[in-house]
Every structure is written in structure tokens, then in C-alpha cells.
N, C-alpha and C. Protein backbone atom coordinates (compact mmCIF):
# COMPACT_ATOMS: atom_id res chain seq x y z
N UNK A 1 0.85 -1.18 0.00
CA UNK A 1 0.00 0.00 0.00
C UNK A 1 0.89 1.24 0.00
N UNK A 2 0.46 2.28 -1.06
CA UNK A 2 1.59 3.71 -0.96
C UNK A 2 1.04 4.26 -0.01
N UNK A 3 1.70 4.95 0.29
CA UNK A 3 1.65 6.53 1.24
C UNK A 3 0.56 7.26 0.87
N UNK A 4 -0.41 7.41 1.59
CA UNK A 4 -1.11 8.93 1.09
C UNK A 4 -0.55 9.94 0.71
N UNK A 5 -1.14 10.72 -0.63
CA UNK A 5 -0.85 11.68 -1.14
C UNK A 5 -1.39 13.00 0.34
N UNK A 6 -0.35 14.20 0.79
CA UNK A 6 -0.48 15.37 1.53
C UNK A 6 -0.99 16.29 0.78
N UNK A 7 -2.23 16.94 0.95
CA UNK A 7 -2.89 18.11 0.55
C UNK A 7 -2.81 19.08 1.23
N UNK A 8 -2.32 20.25 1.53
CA UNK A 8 -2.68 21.41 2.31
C UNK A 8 -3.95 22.21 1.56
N UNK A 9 -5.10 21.77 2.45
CA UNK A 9 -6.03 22.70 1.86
C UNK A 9 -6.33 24.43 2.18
N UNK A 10 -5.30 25.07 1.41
CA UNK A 10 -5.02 26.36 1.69
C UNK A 10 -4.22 26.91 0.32
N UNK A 11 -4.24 28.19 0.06
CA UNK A 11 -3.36 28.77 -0.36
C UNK A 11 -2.66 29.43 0.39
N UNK A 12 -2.48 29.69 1.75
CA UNK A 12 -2.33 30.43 2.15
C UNK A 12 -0.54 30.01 2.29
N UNK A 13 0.46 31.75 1.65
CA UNK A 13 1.71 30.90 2.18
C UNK A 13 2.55 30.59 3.43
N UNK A 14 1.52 31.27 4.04
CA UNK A 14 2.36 31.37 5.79
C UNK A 14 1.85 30.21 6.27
N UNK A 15 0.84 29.44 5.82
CA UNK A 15 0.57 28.09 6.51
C UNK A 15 1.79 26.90 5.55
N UNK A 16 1.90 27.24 4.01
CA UNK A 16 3.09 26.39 3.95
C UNK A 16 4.04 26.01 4.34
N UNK A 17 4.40 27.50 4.77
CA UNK A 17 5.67 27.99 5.39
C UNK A 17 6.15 26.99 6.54
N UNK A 18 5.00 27.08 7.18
CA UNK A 18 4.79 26.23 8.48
C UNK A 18 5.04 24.61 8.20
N UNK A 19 4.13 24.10 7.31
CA UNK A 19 3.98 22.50 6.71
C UNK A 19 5.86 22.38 6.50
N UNK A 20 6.10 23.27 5.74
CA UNK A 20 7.61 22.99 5.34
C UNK A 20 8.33 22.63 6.54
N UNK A 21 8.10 23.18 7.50
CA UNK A 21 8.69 22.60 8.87
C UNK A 21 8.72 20.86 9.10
N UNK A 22 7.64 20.28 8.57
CA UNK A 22 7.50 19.24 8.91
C UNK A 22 7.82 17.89 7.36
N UNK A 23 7.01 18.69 6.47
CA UNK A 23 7.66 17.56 4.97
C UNK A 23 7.58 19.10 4.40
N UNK A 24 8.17 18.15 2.94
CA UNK A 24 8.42 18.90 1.62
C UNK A 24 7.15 17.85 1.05
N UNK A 25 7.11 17.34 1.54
CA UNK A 25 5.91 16.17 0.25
C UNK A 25 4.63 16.41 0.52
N UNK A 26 4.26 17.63 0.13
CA UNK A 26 2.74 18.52 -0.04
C UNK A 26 2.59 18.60 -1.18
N UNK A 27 1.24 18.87 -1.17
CA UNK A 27 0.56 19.69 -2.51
C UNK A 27 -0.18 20.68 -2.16
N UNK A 28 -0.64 21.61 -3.31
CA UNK A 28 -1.68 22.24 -1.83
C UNK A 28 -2.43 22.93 -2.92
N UNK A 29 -3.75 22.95 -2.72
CA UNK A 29 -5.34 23.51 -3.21
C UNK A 29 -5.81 23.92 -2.36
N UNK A 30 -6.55 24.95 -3.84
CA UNK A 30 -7.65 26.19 -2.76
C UNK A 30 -8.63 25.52 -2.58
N UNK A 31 -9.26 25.83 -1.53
CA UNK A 31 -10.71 24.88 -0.74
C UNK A 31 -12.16 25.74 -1.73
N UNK A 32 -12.01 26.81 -1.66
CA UNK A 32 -12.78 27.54 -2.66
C UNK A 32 -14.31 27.79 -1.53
N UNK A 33 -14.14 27.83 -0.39
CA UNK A 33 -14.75 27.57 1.02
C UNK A 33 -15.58 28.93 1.19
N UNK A 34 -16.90 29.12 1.10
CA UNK A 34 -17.42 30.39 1.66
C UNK A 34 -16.93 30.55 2.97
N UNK A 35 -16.24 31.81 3.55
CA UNK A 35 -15.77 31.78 5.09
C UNK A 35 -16.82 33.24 5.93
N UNK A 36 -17.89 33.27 5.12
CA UNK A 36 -18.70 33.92 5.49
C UNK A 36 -18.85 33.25 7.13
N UNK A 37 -19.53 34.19 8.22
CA UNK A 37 -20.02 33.87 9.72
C UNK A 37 -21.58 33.47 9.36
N UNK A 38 -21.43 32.75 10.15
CA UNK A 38 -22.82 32.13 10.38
C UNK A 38 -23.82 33.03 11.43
N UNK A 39 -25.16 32.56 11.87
CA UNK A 39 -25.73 33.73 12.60
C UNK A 39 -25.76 32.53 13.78
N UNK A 40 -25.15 33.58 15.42
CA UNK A 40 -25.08 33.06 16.37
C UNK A 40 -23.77 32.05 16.52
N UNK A 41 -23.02 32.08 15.33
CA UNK A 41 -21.84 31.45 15.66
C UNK A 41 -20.20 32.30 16.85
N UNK A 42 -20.04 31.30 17.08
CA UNK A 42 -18.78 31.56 18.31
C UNK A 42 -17.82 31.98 17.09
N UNK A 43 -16.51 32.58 17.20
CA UNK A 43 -15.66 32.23 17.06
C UNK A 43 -14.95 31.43 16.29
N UNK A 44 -14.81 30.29 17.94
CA UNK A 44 -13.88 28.80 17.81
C UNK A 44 -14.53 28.36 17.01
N UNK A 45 -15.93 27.93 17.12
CA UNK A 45 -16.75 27.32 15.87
C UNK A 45 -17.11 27.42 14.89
N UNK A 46 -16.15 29.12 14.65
CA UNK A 46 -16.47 29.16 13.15
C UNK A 46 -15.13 29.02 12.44
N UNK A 47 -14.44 29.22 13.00
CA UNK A 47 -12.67 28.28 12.75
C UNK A 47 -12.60 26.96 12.39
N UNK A 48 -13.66 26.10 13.10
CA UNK A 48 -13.38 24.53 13.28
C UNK A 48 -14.34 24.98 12.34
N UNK A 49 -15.54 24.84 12.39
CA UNK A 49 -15.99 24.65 11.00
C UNK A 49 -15.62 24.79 9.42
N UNK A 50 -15.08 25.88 9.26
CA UNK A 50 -14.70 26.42 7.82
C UNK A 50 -13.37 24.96 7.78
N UNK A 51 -12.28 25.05 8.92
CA UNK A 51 -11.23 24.18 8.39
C UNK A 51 -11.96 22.96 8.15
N UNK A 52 -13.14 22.32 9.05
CA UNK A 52 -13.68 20.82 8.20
C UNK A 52 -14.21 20.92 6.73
N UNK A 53 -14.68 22.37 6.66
CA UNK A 53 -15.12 22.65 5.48
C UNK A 53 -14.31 22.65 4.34
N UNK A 54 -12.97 23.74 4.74
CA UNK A 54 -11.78 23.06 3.70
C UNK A 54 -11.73 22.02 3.38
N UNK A 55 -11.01 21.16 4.43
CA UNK A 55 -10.54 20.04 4.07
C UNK A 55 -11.31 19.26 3.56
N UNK A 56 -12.91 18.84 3.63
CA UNK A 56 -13.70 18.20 2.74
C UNK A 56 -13.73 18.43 1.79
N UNK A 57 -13.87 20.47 1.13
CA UNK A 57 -13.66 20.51 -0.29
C UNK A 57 -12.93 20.11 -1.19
N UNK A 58 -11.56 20.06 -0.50
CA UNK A 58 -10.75 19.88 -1.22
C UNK A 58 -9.91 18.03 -1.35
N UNK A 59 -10.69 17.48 -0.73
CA UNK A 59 -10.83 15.87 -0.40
C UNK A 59 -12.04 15.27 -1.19
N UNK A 60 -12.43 16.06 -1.60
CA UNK A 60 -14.04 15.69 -2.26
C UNK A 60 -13.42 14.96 -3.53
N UNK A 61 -13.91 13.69 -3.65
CA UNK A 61 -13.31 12.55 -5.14
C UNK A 61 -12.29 12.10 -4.91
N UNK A 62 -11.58 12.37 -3.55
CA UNK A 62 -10.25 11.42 -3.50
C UNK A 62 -10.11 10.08 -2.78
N UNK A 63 -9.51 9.33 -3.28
CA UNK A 63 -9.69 8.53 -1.61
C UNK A 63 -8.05 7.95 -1.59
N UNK A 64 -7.32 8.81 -1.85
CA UNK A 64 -5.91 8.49 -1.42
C UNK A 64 -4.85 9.84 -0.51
N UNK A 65 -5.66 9.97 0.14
CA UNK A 65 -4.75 11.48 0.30
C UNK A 65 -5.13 11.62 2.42
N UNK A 66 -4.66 12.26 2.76
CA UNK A 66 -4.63 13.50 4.00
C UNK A 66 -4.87 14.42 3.51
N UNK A 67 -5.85 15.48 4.05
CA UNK A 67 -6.06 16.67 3.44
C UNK A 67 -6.02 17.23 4.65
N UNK A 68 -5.16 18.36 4.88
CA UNK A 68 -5.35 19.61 6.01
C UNK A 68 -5.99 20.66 5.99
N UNK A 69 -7.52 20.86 6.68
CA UNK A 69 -7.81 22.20 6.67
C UNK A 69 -7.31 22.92 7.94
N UNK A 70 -7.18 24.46 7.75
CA UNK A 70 -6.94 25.08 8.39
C UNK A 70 -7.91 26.41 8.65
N UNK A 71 -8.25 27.05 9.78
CA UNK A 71 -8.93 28.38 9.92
C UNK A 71 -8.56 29.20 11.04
N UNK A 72 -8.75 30.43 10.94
CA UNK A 72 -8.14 31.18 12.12
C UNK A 72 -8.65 32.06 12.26
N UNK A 73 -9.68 32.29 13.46
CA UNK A 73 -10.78 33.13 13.54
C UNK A 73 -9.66 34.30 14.99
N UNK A 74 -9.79 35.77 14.80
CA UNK A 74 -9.06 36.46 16.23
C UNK A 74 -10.64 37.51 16.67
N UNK A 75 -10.42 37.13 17.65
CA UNK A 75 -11.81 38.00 18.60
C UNK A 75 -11.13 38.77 19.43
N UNK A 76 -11.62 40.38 19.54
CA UNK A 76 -11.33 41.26 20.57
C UNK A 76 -12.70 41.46 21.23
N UNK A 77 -12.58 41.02 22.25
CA UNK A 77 -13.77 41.41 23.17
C UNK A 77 -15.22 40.88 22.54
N UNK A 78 -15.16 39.80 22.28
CA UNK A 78 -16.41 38.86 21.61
C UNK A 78 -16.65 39.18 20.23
N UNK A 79 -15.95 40.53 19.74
CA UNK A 79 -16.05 41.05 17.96
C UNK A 79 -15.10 40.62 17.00
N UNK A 80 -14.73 39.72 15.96
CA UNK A 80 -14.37 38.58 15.63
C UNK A 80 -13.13 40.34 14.20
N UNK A 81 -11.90 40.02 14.01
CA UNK A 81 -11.48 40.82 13.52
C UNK A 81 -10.88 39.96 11.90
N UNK A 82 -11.42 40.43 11.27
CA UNK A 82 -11.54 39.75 10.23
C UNK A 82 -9.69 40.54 9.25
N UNK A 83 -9.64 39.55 8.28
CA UNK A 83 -8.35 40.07 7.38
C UNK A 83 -8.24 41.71 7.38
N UNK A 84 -7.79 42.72 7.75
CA UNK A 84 -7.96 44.02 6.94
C UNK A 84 -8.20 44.29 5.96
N UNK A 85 -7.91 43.84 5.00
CA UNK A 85 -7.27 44.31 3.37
C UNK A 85 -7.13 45.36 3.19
N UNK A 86 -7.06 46.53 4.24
CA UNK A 86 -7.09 48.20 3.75
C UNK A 86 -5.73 48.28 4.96
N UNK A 87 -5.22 49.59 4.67
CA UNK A 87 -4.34 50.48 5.36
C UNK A 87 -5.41 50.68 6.74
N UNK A 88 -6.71 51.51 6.44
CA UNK A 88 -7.70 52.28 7.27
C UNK A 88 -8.01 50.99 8.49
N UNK A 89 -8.49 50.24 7.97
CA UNK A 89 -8.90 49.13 8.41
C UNK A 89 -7.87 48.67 9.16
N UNK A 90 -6.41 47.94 8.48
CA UNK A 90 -5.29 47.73 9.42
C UNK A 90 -4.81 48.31 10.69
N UNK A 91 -4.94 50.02 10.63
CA UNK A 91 -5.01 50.96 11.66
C UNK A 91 -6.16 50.61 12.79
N UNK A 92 -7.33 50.69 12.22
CA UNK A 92 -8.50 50.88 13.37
C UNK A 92 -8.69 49.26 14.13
N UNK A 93 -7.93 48.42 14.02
CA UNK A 93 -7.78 46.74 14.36
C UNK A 93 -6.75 47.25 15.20
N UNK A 94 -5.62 47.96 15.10
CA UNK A 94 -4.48 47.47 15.86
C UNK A 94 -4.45 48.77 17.21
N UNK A 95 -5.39 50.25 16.99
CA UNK A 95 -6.01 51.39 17.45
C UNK A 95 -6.63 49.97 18.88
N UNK A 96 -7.60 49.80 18.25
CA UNK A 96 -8.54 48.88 18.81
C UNK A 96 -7.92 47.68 19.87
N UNK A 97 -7.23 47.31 19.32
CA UNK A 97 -6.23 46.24 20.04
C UNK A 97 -4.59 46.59 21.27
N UNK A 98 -5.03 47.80 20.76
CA UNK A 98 -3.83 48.68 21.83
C UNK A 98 -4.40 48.22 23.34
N UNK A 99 -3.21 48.12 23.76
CA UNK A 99 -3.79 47.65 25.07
C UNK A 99 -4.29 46.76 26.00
N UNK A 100 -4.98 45.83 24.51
CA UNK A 100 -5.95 44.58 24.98
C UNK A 100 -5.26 42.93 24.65
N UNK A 101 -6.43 42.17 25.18
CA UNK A 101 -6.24 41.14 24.96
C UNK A 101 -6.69 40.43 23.40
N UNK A 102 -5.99 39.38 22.53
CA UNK A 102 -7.14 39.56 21.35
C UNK A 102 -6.83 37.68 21.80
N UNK A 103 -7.58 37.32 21.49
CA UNK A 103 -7.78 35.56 21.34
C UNK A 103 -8.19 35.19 20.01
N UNK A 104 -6.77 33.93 19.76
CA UNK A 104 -6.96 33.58 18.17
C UNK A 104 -7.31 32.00 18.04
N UNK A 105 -7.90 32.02 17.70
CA UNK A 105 -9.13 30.67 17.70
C UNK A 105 -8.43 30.12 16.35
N UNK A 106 -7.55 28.79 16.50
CA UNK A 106 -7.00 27.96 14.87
C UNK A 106 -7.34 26.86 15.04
N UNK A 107 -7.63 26.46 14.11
CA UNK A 107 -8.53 25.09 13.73
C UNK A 107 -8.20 24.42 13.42
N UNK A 108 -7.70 23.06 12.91
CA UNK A 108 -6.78 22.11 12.69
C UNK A 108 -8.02 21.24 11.92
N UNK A 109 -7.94 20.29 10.74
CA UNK A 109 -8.81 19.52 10.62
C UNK A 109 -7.75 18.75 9.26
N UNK A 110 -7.84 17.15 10.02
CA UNK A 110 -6.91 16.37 9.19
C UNK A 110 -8.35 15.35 8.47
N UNK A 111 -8.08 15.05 7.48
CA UNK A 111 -9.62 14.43 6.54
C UNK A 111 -8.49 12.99 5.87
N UNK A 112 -8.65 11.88 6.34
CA UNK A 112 -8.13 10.83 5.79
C UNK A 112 -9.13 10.37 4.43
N UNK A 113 -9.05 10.44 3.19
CA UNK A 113 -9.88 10.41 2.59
C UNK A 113 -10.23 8.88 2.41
N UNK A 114 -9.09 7.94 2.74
CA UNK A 114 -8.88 6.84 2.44
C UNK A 114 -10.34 5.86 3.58
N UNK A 115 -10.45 6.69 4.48
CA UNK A 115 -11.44 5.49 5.47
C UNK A 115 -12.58 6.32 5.65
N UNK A 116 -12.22 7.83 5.39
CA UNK A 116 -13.10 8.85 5.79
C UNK A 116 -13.15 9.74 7.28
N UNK A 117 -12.67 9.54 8.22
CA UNK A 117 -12.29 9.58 9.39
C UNK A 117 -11.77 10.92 9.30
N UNK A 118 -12.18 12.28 10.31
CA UNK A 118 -12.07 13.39 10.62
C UNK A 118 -11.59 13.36 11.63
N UNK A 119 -10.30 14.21 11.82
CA UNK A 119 -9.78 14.67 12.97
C UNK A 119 -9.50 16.22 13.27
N UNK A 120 -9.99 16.83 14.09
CA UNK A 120 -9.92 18.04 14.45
C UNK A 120 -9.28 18.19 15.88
N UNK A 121 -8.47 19.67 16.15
CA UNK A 121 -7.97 20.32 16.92
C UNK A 121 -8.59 21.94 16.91
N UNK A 122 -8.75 22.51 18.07
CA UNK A 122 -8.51 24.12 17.80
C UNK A 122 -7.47 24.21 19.51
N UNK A 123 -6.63 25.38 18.70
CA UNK A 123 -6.44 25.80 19.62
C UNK A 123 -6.36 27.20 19.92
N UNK A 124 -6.26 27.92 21.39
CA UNK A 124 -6.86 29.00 21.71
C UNK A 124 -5.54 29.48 21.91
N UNK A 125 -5.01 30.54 21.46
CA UNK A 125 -3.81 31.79 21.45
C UNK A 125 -3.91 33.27 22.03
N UNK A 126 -3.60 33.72 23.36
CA UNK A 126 -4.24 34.64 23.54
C UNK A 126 -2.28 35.87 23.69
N UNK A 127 -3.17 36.69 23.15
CA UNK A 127 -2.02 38.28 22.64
C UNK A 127 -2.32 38.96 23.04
N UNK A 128 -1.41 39.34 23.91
CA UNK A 128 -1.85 40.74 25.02
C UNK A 128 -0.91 41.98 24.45
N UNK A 129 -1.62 42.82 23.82
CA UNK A 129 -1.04 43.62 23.42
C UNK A 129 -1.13 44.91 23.80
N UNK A 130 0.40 45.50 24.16
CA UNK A 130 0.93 46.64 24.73
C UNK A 130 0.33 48.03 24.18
N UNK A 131 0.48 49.04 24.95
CA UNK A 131 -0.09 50.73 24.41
C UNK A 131 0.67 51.07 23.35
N UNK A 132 -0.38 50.98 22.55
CA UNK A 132 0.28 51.57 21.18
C UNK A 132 0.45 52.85 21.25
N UNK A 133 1.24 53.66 20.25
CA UNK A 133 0.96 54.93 19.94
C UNK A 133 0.40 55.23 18.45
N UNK A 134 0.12 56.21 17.96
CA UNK A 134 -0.47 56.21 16.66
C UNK A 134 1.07 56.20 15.72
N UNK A 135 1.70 56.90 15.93
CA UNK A 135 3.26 56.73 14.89
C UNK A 135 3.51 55.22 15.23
N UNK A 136 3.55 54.43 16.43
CA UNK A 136 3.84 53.04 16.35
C UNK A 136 3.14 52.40 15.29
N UNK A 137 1.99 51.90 15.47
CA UNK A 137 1.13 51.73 14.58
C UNK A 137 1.35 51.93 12.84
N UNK A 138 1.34 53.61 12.74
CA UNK A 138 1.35 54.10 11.21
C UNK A 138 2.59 53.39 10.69
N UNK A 139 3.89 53.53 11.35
CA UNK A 139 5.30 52.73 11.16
C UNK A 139 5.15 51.35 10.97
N UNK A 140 4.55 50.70 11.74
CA UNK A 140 4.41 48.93 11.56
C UNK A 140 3.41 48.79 10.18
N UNK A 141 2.35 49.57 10.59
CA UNK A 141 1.25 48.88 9.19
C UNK A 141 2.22 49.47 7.78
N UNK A 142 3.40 50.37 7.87
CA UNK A 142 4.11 50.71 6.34
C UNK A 142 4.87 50.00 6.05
N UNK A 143 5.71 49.73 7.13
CA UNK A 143 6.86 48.98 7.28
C UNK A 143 6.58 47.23 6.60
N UNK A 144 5.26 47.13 7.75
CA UNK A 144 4.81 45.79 7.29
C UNK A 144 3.80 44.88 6.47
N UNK A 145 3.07 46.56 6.59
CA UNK A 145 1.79 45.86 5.17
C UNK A 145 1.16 44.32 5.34
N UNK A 146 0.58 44.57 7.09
CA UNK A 146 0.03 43.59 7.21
C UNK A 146 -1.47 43.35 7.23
N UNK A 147 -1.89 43.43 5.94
CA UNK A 147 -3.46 43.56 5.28
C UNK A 147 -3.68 42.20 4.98
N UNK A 148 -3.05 41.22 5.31
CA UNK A 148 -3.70 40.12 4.61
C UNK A 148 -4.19 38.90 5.92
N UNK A 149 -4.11 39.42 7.31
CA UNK A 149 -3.57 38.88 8.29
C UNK A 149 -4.29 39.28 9.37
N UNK A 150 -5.05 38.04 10.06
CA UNK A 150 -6.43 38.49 11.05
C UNK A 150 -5.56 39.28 12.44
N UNK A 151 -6.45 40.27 12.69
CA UNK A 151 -5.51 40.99 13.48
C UNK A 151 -5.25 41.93 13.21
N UNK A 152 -4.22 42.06 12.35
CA UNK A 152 -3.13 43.15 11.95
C UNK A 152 -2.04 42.88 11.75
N UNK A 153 -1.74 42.20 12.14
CA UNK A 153 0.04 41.81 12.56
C UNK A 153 1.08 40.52 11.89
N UNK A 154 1.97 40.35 11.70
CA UNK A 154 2.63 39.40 11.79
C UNK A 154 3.75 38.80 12.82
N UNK A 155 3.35 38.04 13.44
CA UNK A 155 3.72 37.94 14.74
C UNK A 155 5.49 36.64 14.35
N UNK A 156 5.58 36.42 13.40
CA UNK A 156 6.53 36.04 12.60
C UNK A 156 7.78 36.87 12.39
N UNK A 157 7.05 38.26 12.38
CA UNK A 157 8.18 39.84 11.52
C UNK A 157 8.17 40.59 13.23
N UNK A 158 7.69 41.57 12.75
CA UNK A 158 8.16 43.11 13.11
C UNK A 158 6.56 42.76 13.93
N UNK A 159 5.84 42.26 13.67
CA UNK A 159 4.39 42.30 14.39
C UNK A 159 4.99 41.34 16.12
N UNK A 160 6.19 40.97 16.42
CA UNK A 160 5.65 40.78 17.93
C UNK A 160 6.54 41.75 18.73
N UNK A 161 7.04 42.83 17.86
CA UNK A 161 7.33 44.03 18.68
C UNK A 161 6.28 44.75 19.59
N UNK A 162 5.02 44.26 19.15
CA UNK A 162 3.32 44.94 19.61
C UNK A 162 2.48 44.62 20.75
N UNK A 163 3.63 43.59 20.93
CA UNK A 163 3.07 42.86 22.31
C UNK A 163 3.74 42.81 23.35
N UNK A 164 2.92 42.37 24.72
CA UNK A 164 3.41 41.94 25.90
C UNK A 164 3.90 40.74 26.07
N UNK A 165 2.86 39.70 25.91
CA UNK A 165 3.30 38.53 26.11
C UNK A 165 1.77 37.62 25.25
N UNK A 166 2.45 36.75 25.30
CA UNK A 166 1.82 35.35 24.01
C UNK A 166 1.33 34.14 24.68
N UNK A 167 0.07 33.38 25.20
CA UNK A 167 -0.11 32.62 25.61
C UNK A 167 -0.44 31.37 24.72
N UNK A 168 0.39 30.68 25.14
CA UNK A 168 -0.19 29.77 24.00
C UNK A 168 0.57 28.00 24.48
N UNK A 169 -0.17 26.99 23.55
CA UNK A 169 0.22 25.60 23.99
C UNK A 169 0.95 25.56 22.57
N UNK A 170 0.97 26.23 21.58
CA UNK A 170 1.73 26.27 20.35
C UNK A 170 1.76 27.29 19.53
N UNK A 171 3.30 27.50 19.45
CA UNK A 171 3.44 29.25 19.13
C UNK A 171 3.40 29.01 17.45
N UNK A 172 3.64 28.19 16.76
CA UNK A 172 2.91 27.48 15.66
C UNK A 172 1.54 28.10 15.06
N UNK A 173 0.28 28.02 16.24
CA UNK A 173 -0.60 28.49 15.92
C UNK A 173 -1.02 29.82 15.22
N UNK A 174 -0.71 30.51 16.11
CA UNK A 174 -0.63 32.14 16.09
C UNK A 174 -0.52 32.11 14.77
N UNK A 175 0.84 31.80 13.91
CA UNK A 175 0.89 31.85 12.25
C UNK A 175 0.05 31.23 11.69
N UNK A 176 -0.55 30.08 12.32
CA UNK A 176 -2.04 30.29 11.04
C UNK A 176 -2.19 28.56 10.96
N UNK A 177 -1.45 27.39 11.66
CA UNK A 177 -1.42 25.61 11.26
C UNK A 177 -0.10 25.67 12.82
N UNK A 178 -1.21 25.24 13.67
CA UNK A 178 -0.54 24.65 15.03
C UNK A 178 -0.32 23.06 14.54
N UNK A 179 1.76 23.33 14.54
CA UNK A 179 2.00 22.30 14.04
C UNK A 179 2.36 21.06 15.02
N UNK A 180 2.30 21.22 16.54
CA UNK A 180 2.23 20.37 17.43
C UNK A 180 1.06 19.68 17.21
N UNK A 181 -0.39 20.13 17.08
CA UNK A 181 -1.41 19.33 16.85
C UNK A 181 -1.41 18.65 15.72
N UNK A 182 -0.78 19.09 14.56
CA UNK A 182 -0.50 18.57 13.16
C UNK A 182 -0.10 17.38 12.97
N UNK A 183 1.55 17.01 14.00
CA UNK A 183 2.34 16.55 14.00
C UNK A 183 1.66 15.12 14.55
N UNK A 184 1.46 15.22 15.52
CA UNK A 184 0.31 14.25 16.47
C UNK A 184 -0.71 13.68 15.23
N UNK A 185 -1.66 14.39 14.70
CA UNK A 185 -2.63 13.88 13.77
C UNK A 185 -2.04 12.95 12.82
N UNK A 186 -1.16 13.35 12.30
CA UNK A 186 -0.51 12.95 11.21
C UNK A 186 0.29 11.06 11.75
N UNK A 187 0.51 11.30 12.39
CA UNK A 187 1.57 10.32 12.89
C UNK A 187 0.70 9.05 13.45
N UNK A 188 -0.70 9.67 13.98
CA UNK A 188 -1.34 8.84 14.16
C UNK A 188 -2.01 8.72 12.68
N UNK A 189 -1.95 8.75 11.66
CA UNK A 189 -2.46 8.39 10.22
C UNK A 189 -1.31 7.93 9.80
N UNK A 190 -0.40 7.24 10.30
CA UNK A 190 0.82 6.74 9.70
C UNK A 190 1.73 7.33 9.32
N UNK A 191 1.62 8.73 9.30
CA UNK A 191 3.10 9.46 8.75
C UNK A 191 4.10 9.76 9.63
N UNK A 192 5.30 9.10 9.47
CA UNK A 192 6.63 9.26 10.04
C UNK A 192 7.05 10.65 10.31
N UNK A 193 7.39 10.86 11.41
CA UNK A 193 7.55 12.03 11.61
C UNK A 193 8.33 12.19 13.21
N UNK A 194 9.37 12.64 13.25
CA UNK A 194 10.42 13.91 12.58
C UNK A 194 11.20 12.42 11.54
């Protein structure tokens, strides 16, 4: 029997980035996933959901593969802070986040296509972030042009200059594929690992 074929169901490249930590023997497709909120949804549950949602889309007709979804929902004060994609927007997230706590809700969802069998993780990341000033701020969002990235920040770069301190069971997460939970999933689906 071969090896399952590895799917990262993502484009995203900071979650490759991450996978690369662990193999080079990926592939990776867009899930093509509405990540619209649901009404009355949490958060965490809308993280874990969308990543089962990935990973099924993109598992859909296979039956030789692992497929990884991934999602990463960040809430300030129960209000869920979605990608920026603007400068304006990048500002009034990180304005907003001066000071506070933000909790980042990542979702883990491994899809064995071969038996069918779902495995999920989330885990909870909480960023306590220090008094900004407005030149801090205007300097990081130029410097770093972090519009693509729930939050504001890249906590990878120049984004964990912004903080106090990082709680977390995997600093993995925060970038977007907590690869301690990964690592575990995987290994229990037969893949060798380190």
C-alpha cells in the first residue's frame, strides 16, 4: 500500500511555510470555502468549522490522500477581527487592540480520505497587546503591510514588537497551522515524523 498523497487545503503561504517545517511532500489547493459567519456562531466554531469545510472541499473525489484544513478566527472582546485588506482598516484593528487582549481561535482539521475519518484540533492563542501609539502603529502597518492577516500583525516579523506577552500551547498556531497538533494527527495516520 503507498503513502497517502499530503494536501494542504489552503493557499495560504504562511501556513506552507509552516507545513515545510515538517515535509516537503505537499501539494496544496484552494478549498474555494465560503468563510462567510454564520448567525449566532462563536468564534472557535467558526474556525473549526470552515477548516472541516476546507478540508472536505478539497478531499471531495479522492480517496488516497490527507487533506489539512486550516482556519483562524481572532476575537477582541467577543467582535471577531476579520483580514484588513485596507491600510484604514489595518489601523482601526491594531487602534482597537492597543492595550488589549485579542484571542486567536485555529482550527486544525486532518480528513483521511482513504477510510473517511475526521480529525480536528482548535487551539486558543491569547495576545496581550501593549499601548500603542499612533506613529507606532502608522510605522508597523508601512513597514509591514500587514493587510492580509487576522488581526493586523505578523507575529513572525516586526508584528511581535506589539506585544506583551503570548499565551499559548503552540506558538505554531498564532501563524495560522498549530503544528504540534499537526504533528500528532498525522503520525497517528501513519506518517513518520520527525
Amino acid at each position: 500500500m503507498s503513502a497517502p498523497l499530503l494536501i494542504l487545503g489552503s493557499t495560504s503561504r504562511y501556513r506552507a511555510e509552516l507545513l515545510r517545517r515538517l515535509t516537503d511532500d505537499f501539494q496544496q489547493a484552494a478549498p474555494g470555502t465560503d468563510e462567510a459567519a454564520l448567525a449566532g456562531e462563536g468564534p472557535a466554531q467558526r474556525a473549526l468549522r470552515l477548516a472541516v469545510a476546507k478540508a472536505g472541499a478539497v478531499g471531495q473525489g479522492r480517496d488516497d490522500a490527507l487533506v489539512i484544513g486550516s482556519d483562524q478566527v481572532a476575537e477582541l472582546d467577543g467582535a471577531v477581527l476579520d483580514k484588513p485588506g485596507s491600510v484604514a482598516r489595518a489601523h482601526a484593528q491594531l487602534v482597537a487592540s492597543s492595550g488589549q487582549v485579542v484571542n486567536f481561535h485555529t482550527a486544525l482539521c486532518l480528513l483521511d480520505t482513504r477510510s473517511g475519518e475526521v480529525h480536528t484540533h482548535v487551539d486558543l492563542t491569547r495576545v496581550h497587546f501593549r499601548s500603542l501609539g499612533e506613529a507606532e502603529i502608522a510605522r508597523y502597518i508601512q513597514r509591514e503591510q500587514p493587510l492580509d492577516c487576522a488581526g493586523s500583525f505578523k507575529c513572525e516579523g516586526l508584528g511581535i514588537s506589539l506585544f506583551e506577552r503570548i499565551e499559548s500551547a503552540d506558538p505554531t498556531a498564532l501563524i495560522g497551522l498549530p503544528l504540534i497538533a499537526l504533528a500528532r494527527l498525522l503520525r497517528a495516520a501513519g506518517i513518520a515524523l520527525p
